[in-house]
PDB file of N, CA and C in Angstrom:
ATOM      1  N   UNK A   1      84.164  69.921 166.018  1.00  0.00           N
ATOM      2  CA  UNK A   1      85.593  69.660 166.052  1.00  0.00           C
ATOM      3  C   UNK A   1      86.275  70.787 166.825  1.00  0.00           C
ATOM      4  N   UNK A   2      86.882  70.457 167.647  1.00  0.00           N
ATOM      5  CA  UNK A   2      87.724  71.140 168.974  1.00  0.00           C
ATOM      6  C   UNK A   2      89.598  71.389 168.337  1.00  0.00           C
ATOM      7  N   UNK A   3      89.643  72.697 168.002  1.00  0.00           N
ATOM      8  CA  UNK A   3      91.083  73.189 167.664  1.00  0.00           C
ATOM      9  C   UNK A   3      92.115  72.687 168.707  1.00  0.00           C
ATOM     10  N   UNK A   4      93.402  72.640 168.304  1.00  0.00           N
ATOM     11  CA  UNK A   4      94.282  72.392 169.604  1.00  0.00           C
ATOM     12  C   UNK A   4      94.581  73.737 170.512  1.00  0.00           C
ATOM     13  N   UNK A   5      94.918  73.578 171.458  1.00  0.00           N
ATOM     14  CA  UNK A   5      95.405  74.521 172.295  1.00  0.00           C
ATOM     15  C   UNK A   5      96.235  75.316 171.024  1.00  0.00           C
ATOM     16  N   UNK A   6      97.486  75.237 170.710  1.00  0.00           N
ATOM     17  CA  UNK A   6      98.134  76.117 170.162  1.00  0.00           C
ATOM     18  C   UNK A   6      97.652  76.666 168.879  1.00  0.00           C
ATOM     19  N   UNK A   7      96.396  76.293 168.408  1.00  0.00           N
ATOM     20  CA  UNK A   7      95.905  76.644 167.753  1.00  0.00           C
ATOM     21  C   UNK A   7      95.068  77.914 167.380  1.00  0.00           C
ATOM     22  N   UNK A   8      94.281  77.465 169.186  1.00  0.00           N
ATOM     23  CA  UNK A   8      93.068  78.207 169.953  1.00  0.00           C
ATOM     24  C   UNK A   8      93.789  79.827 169.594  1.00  0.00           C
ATOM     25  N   UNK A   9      95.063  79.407 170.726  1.00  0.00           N
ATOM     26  CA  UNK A   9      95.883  80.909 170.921  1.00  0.00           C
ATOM     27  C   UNK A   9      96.210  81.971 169.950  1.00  0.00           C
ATOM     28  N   UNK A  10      96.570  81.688 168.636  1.00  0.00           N
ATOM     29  CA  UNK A  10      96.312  81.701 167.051  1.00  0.00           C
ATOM     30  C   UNK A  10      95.336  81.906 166.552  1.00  0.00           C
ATOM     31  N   UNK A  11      94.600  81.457 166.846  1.00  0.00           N
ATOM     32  CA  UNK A  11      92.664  81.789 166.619  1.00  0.00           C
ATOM     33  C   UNK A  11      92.482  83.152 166.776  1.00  0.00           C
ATOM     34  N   UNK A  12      92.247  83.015 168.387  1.00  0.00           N
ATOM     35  CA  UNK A  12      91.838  84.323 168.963  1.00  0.00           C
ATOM     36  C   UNK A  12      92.327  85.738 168.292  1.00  0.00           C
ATOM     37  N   UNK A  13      93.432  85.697 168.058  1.00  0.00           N
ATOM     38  CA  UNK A  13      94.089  86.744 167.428  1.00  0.00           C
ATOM     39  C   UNK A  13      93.434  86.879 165.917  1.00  0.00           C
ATOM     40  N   UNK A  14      93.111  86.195 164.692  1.00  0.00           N
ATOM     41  CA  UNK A  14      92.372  85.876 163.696  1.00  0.00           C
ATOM     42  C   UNK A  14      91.167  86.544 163.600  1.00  0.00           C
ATOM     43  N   UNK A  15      90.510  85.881 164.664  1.00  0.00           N
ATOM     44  CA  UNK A  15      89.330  86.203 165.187  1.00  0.00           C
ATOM     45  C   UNK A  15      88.770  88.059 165.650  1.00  0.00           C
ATOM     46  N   UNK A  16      89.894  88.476 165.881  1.00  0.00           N
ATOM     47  CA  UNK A  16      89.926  90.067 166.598  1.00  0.00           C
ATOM     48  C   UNK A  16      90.045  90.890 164.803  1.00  0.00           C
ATOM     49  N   UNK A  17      91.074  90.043 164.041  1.00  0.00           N
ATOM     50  CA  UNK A  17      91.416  90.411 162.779  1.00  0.00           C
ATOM     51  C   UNK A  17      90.350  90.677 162.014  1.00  0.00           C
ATOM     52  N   UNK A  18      89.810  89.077 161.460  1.00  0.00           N
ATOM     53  CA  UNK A  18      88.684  89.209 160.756  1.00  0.00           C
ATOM     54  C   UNK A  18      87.501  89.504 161.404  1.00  0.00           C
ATOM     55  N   UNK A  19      87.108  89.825 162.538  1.00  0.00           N
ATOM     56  CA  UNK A  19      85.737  90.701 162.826  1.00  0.00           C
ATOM     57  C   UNK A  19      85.843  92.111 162.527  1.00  0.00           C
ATOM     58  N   UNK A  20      87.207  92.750 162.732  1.00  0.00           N
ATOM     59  CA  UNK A  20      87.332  94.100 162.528  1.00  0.00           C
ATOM     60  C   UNK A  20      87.234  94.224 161.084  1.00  0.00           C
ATOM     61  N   UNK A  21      87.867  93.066 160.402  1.00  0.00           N
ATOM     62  CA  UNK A  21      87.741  93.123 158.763  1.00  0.00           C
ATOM     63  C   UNK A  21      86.055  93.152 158.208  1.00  0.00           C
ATOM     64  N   UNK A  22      85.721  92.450 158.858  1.00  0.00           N
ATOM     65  CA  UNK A  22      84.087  91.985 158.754  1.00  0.00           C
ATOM     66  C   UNK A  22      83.230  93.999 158.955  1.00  0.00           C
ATOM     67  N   UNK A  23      83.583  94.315 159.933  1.00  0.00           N
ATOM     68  CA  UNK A  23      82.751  95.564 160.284  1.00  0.00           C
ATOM     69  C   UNK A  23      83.567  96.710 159.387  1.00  0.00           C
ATOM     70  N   UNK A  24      84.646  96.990 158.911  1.00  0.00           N
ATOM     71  CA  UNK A  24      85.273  97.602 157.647  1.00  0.00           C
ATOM     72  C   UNK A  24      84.259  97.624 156.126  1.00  0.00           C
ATOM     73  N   UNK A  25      84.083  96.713 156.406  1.00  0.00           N
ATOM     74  CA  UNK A  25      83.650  95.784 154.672  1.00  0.00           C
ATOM     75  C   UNK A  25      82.391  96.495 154.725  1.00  0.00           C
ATOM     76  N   UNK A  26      81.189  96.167 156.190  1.00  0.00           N
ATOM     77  CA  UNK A  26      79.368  96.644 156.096  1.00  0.00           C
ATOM     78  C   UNK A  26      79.860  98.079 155.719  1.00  0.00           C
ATOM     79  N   UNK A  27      80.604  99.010 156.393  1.00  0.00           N
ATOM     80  CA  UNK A  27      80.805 100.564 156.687  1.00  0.00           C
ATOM     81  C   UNK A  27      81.524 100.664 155.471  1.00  0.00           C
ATOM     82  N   UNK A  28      81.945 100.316 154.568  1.00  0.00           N
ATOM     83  CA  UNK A  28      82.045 100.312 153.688  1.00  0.00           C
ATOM     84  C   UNK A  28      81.411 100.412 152.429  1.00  0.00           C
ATOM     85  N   UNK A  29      80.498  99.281 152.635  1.00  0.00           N
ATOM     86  CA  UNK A  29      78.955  98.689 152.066  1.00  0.00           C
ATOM     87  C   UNK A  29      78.549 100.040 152.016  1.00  0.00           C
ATOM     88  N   UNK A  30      78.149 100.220 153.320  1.00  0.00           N
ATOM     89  CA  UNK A  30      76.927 101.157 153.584  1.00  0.00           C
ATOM     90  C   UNK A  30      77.519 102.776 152.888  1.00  0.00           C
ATOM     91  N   UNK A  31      78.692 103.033 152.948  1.00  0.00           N
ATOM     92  CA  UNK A  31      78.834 104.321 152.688  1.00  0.00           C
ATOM     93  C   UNK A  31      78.691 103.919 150.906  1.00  0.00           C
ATOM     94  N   UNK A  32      79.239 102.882 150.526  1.00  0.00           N
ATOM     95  CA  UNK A  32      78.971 102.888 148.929  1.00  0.00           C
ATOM     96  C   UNK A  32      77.480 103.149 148.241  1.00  0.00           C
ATOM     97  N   UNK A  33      76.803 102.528 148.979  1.00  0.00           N
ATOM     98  CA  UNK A  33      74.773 102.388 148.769  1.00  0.00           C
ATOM     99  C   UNK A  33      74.668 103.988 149.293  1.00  0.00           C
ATOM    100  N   UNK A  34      74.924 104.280 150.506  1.00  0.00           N
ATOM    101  CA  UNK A  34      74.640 106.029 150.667  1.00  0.00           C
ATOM    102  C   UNK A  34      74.719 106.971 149.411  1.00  0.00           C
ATOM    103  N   UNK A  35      76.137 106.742 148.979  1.00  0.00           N
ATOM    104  CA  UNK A  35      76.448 108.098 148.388  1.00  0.00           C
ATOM    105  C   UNK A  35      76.108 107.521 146.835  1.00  0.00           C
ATOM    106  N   UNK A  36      75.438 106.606 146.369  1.00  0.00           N
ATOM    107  CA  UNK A  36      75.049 106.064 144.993  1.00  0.00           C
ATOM    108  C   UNK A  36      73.715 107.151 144.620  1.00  0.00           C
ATOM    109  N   UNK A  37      74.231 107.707 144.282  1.00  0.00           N
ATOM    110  CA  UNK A  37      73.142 109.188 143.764  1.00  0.00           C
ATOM    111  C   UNK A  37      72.246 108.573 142.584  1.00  0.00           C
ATOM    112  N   UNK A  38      72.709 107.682 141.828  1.00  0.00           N
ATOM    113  CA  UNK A  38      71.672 107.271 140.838  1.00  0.00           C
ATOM    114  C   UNK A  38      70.263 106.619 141.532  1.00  0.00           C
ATOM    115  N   UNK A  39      70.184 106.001 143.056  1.00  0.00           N
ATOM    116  CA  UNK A  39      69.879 105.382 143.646  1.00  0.00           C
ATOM    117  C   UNK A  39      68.537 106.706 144.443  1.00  0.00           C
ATOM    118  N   UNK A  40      67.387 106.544 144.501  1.00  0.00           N
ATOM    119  CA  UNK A  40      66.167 107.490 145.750  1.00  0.00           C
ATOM    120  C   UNK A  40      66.514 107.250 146.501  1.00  0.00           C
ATOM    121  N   UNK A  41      66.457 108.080 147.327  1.00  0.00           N
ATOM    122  CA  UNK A  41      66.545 107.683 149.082  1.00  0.00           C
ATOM    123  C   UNK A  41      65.755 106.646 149.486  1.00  0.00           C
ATOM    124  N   UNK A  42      64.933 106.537 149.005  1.00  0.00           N
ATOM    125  CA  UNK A  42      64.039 104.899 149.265  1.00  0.00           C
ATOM    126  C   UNK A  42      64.651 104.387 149.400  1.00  0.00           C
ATOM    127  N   UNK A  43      65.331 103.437 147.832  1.00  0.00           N
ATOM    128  CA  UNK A  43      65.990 102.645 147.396  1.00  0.00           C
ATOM    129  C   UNK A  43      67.106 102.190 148.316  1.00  0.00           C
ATOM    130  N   UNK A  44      67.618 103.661 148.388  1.00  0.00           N
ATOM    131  CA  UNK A  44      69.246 103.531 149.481  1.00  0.00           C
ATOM    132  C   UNK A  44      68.862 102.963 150.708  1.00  0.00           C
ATOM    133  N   UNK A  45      67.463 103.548 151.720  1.00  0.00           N
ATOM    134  CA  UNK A  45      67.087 102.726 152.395  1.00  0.00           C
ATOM    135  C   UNK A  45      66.955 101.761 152.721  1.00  0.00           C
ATOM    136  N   UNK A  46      66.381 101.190 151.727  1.00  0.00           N
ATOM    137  CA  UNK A  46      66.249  99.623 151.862  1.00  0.00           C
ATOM    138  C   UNK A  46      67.057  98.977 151.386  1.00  0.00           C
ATOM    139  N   UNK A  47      68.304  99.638 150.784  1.00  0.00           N
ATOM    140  CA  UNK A  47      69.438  98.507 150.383  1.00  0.00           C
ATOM    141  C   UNK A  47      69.720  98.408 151.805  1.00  0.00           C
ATOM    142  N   UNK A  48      70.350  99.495 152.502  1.00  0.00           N
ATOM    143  CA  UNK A  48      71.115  99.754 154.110  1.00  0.00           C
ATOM    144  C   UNK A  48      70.337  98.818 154.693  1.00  0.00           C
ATOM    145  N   UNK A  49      68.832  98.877 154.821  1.00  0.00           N
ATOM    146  CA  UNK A  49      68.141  97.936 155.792  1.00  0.00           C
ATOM    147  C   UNK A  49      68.792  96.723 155.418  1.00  0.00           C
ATOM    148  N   UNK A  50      68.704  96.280 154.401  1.00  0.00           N
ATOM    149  CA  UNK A  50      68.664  94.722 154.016  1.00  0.00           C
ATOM    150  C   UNK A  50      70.019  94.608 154.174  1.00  0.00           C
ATOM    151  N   UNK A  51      70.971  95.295 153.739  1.00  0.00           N
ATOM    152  CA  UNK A  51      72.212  95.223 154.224  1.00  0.00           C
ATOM    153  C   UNK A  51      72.908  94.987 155.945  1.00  0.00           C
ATOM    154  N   UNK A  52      72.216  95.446 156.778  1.00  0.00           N
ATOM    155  CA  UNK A  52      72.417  95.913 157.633  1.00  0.00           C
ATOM    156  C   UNK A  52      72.089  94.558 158.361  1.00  0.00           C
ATOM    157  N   UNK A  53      70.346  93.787 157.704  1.00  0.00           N
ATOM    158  CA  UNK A  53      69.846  92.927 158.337  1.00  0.00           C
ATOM    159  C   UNK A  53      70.760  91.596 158.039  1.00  0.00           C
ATOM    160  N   UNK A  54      71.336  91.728 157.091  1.00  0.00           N
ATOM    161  CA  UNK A  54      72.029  90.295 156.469  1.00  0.00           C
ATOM    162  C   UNK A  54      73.287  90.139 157.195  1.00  0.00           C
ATOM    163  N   UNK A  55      74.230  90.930 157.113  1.00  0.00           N
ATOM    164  CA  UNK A  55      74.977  91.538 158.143  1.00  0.00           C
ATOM    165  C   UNK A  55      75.217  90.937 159.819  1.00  0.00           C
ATOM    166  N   UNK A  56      74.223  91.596 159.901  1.00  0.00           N
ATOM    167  CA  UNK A  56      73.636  91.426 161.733  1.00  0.00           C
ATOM    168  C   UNK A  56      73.705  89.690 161.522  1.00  0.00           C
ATOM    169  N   UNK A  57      73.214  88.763 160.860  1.00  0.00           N
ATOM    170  CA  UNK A  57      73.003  87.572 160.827  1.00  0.00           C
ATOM    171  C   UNK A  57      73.848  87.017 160.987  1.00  0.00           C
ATOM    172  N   UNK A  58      74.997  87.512 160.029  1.00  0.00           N
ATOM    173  CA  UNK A  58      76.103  86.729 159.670  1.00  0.00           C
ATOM    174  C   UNK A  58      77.410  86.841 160.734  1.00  0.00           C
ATOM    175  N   UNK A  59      77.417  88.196 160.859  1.00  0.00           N
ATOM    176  CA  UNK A  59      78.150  88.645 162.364  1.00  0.00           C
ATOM    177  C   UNK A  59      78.029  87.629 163.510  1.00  0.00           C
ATOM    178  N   UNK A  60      76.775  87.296 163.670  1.00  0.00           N
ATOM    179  CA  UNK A  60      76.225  86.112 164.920  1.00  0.00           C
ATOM    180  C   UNK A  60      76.594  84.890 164.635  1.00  0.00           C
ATOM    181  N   UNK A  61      76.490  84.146 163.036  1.00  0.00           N
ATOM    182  CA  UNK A  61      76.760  82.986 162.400  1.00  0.00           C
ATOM    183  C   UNK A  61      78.718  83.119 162.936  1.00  0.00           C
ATOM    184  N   UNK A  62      78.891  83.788 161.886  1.00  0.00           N
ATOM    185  CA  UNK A  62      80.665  83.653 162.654  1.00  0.00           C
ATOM    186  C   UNK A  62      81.181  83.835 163.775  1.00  0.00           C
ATOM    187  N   UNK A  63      81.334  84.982 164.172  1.00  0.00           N
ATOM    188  CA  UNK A  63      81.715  85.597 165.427  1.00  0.00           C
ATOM    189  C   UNK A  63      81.224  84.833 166.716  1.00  0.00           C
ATOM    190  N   UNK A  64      80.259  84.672 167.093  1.00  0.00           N
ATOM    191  CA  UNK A  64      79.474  83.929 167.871  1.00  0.00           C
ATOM    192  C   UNK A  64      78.758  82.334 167.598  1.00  0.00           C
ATOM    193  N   UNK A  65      79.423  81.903 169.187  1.00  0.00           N
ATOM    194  CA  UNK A  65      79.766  81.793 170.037  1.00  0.00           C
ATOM    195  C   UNK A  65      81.518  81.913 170.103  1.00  0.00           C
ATOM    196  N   UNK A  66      81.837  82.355 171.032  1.00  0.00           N
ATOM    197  CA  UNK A  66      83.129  82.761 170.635  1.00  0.00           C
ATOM    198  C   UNK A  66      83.916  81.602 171.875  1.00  0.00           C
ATOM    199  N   UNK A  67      84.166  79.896 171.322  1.00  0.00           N
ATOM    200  CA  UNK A  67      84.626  79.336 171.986  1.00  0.00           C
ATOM    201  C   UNK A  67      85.489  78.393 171.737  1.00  0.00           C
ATOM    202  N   UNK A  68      86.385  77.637 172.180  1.00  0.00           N
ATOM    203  CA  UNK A  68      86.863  77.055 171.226  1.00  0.00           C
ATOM    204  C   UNK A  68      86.581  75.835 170.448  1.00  0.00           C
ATOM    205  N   UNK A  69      85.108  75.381 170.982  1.00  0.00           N
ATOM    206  CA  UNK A  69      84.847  73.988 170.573  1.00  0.00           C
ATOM    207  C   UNK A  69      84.390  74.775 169.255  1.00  0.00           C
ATOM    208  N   UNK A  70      84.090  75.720 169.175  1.00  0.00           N
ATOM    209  CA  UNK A  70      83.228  76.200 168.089  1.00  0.00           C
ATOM    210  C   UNK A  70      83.972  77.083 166.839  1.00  0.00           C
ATOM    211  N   UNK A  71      85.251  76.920 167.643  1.00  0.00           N
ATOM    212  CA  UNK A  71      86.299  77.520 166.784  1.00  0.00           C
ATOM    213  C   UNK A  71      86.637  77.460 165.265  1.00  0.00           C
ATOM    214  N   UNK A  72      86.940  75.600 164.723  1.00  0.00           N
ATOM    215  CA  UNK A  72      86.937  75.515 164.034  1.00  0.00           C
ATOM    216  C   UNK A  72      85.266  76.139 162.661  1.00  0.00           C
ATOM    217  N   UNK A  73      84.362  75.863 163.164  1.00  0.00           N
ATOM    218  CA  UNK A  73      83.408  76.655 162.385  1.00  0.00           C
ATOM    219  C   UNK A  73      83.382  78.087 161.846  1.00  0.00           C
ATOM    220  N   UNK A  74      83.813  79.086 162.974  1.00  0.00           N
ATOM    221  CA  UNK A  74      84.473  80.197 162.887  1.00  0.00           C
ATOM    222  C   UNK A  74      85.242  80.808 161.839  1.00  0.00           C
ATOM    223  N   UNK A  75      86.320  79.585 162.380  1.00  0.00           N
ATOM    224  CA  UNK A  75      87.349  79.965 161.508  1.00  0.00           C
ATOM    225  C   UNK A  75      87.255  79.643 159.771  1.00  0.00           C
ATOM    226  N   UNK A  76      86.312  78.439 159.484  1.00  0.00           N
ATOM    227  CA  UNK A  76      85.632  78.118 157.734  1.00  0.00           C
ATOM    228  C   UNK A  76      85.175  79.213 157.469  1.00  0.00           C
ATOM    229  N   UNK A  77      84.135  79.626 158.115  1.00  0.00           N
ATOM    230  CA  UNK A  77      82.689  81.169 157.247  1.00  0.00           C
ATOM    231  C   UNK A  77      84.074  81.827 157.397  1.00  0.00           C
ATOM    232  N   UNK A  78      85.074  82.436 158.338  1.00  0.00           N
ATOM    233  CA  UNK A  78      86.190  83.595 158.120  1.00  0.00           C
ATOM    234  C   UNK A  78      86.362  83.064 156.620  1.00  0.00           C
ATOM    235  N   UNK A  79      87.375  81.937 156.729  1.00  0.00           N
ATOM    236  CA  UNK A  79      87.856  81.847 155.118  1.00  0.00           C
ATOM    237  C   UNK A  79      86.961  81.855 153.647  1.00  0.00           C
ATOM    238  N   UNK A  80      85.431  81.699 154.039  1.00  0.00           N
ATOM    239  CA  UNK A  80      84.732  81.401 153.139  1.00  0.00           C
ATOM    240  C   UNK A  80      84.357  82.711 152.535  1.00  0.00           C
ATOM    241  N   UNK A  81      84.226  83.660 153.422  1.00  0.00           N
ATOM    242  CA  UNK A  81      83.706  85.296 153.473  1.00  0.00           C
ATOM    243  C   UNK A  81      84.904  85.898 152.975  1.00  0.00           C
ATOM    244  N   UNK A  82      86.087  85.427 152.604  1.00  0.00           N
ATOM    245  CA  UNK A  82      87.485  86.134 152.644  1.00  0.00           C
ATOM    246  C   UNK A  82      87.758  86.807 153.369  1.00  0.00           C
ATOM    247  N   UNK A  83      87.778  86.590 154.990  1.00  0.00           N
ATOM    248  CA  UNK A  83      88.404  87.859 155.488  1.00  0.00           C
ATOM    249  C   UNK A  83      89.319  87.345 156.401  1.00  0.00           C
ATOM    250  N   UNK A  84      89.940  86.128 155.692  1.00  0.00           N
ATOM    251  CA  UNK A  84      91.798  86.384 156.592  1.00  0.00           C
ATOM    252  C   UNK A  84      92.062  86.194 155.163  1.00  0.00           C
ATOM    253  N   UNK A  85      93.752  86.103 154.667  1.00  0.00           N
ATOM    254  CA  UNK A  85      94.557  85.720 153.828  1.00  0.00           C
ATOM    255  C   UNK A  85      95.072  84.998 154.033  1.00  0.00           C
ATOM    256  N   UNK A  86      95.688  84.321 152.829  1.00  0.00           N
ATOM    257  CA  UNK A  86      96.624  83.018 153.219  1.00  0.00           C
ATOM    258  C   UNK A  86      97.624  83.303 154.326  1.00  0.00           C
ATOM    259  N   UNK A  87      98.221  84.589 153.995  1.00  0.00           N
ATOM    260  CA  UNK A  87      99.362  84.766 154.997  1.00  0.00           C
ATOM    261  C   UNK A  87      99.140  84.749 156.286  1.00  0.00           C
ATOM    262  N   UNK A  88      97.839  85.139 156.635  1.00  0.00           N
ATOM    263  CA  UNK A  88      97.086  85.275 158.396  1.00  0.00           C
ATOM    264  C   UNK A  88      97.360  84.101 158.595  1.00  0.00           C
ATOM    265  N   UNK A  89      96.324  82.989 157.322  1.00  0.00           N
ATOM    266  CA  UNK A  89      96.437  81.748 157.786  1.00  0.00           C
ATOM    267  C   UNK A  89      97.683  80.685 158.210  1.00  0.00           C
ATOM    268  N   UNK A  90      98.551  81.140 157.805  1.00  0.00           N
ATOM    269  CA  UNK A  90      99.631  80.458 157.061  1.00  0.00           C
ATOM    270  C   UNK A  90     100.507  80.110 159.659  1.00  0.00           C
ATOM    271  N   UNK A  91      99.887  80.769 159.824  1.00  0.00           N
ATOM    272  CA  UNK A  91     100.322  81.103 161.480  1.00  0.00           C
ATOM    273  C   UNK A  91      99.969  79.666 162.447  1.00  0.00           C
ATOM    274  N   UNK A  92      98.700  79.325 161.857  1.00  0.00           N
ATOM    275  CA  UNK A  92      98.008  78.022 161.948  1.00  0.00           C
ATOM    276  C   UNK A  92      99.007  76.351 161.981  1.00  0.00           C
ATOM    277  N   UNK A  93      98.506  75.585 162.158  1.00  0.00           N
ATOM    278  CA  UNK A  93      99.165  74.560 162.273  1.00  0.00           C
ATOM    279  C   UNK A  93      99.186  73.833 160.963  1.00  0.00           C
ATOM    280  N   UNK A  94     100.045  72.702 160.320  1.00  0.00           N
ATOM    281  CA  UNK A  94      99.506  72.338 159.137  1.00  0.00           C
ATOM    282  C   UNK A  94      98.572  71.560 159.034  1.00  0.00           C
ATOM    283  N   UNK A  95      97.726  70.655 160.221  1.00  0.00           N
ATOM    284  CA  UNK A  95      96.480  69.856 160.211  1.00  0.00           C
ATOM    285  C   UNK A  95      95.193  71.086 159.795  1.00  0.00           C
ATOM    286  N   UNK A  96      95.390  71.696 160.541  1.00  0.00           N
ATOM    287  CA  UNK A  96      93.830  73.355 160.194  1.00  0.00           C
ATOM    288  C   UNK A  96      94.009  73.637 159.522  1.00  0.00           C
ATOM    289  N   UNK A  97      95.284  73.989 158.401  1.00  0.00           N
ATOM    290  CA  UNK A  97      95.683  74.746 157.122  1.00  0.00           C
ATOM    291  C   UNK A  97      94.983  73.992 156.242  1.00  0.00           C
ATOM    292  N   UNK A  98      95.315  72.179 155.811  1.00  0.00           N
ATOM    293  CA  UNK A  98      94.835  71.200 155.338  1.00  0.00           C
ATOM    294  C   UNK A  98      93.212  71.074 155.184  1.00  0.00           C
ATOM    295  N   UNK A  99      92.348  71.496 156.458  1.00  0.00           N
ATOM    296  CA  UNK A  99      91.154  70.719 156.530  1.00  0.00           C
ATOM    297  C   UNK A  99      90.238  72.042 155.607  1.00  0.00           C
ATOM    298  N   UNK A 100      90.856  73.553 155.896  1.00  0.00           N
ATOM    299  CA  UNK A 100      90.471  74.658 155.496  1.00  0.00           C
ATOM    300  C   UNK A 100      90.706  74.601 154.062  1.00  0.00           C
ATOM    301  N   UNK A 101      91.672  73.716 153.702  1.00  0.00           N
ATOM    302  CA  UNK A 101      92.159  74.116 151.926  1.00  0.00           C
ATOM    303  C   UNK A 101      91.396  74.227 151.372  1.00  0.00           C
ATOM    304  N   UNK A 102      90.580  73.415 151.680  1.00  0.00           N
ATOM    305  CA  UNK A 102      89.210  73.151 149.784  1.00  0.00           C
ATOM    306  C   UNK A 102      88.121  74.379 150.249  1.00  0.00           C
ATOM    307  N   UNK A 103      88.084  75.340 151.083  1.00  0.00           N
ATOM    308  CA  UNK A 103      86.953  75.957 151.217  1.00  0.00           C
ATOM    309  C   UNK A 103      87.027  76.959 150.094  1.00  0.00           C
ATOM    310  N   UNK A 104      85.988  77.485 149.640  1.00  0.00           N
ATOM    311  CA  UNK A 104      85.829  78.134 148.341  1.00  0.00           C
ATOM    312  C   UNK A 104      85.232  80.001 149.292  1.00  0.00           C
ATOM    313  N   UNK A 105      86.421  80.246 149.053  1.00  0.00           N
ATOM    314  CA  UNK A 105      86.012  82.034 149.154  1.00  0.00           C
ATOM    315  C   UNK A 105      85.356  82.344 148.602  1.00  0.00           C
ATOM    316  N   UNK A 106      84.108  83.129 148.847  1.00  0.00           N
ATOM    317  CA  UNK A 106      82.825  84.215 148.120  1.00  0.00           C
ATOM    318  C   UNK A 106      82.620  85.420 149.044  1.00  0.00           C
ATOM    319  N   UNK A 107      83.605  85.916 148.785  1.00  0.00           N
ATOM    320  CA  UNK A 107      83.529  87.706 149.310  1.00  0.00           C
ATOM    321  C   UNK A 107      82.353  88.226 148.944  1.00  0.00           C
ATOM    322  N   UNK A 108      81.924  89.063 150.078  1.00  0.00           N
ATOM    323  CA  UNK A 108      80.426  89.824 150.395  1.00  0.00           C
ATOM    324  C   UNK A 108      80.627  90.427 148.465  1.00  0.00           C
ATOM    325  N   UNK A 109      79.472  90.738 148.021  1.00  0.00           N
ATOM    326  CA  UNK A 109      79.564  91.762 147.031  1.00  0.00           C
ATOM    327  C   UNK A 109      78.118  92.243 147.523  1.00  0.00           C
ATOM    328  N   UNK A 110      77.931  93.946 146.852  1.00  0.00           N
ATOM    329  CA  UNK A 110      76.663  94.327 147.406  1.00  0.00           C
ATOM    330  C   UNK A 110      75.223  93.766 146.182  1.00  0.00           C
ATOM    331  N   UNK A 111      74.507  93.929 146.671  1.00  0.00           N
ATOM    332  CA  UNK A 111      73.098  92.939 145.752  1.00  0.00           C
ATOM    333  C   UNK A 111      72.699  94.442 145.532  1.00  0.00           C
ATOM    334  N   UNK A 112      72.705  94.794 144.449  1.00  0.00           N
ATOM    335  CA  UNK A 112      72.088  96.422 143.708  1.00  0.00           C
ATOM    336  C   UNK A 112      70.313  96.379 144.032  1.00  0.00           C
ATOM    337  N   UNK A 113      69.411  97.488 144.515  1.00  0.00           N
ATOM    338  CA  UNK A 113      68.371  97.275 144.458  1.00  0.00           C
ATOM    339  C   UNK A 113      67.896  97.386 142.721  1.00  0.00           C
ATOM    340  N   UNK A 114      66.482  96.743 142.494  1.00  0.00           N
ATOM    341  CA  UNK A 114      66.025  96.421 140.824  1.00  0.00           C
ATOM    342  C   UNK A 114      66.043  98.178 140.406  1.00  0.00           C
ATOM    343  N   UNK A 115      65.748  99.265 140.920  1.00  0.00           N
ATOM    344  CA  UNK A 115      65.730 100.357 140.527  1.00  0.00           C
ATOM    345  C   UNK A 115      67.345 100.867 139.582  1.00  0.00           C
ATOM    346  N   UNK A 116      68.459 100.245 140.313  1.00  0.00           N
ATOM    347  CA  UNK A 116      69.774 100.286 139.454  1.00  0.00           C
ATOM    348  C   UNK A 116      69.816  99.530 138.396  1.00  0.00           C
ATOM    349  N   UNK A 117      69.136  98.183 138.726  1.00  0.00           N
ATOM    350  CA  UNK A 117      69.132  96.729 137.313  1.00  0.00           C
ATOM    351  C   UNK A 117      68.426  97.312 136.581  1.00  0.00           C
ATOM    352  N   UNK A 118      67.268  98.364 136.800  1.00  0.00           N
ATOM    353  CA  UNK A 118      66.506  98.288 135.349  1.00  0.00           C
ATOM    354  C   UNK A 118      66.801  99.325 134.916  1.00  0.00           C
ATOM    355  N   UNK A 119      67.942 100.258 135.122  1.00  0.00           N
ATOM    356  CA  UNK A 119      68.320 101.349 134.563  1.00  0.00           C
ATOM    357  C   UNK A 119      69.430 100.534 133.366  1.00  0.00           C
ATOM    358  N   UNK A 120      70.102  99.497 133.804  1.00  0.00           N
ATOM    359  CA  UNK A 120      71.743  98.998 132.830  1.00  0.00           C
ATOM    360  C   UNK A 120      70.862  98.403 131.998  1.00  0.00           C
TER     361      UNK A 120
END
């Protein structure tokens, strides 16, 4: 499904938003898993790896292809990942506002390695 022109133009701007929101959130991630002292440096390792690798995936899933036939897809994983707000959205037309309503937000949370689970 192909956005309208005045839509597109609206997009793009979204798009600059929530990727910068998107790379905030990993560097974020990552400094939280770093400085988790209860955590070996192993552990922290391989959270960052796996973090890093899931990440990288998802960056490509949204962000890319960056066109407008492909726009509308884009713009769902943005809302699904939470990283516009209603108010970003609200800029949109009311047909895209509508088709986006029912999508169910699930913001990144970090997955603890089992070395933290079997300490709680």
């Amino acid at each position: 499904m192909s956005i309208p022109e005045s839509d597109w133009k609206k997009f793009k701007e979204l798009h600059k938003l929530a990727l910068d929101r998107f790379c905030q959130g990993v560097l974020a991630d990552a400094e939280t898993i770093a400085q988790h002292s209860a955590l070996s440096a192993q552990a922290r390792y391989g959270m960052l790896y796996r973090l890093m690798r899931d990440r990288d995936k998802d960056i490509v899933r949204i962000f890319d292809p960056y066109s407008r036939s492909s726009a509308f897809s884009s713009l769902s994983m943005m809302v699904k990942f939470d990283l516009l707000t209603d108010a970003e959205l609200s800029v949109l037309s009311e047909g895209i506002r509508e088709v986006i309503a029912d999508i169910v937000r699930q913001p990144y949370e970090l997955e603890w390695a089992d070395e933290i689970v079997r300490q709680n």
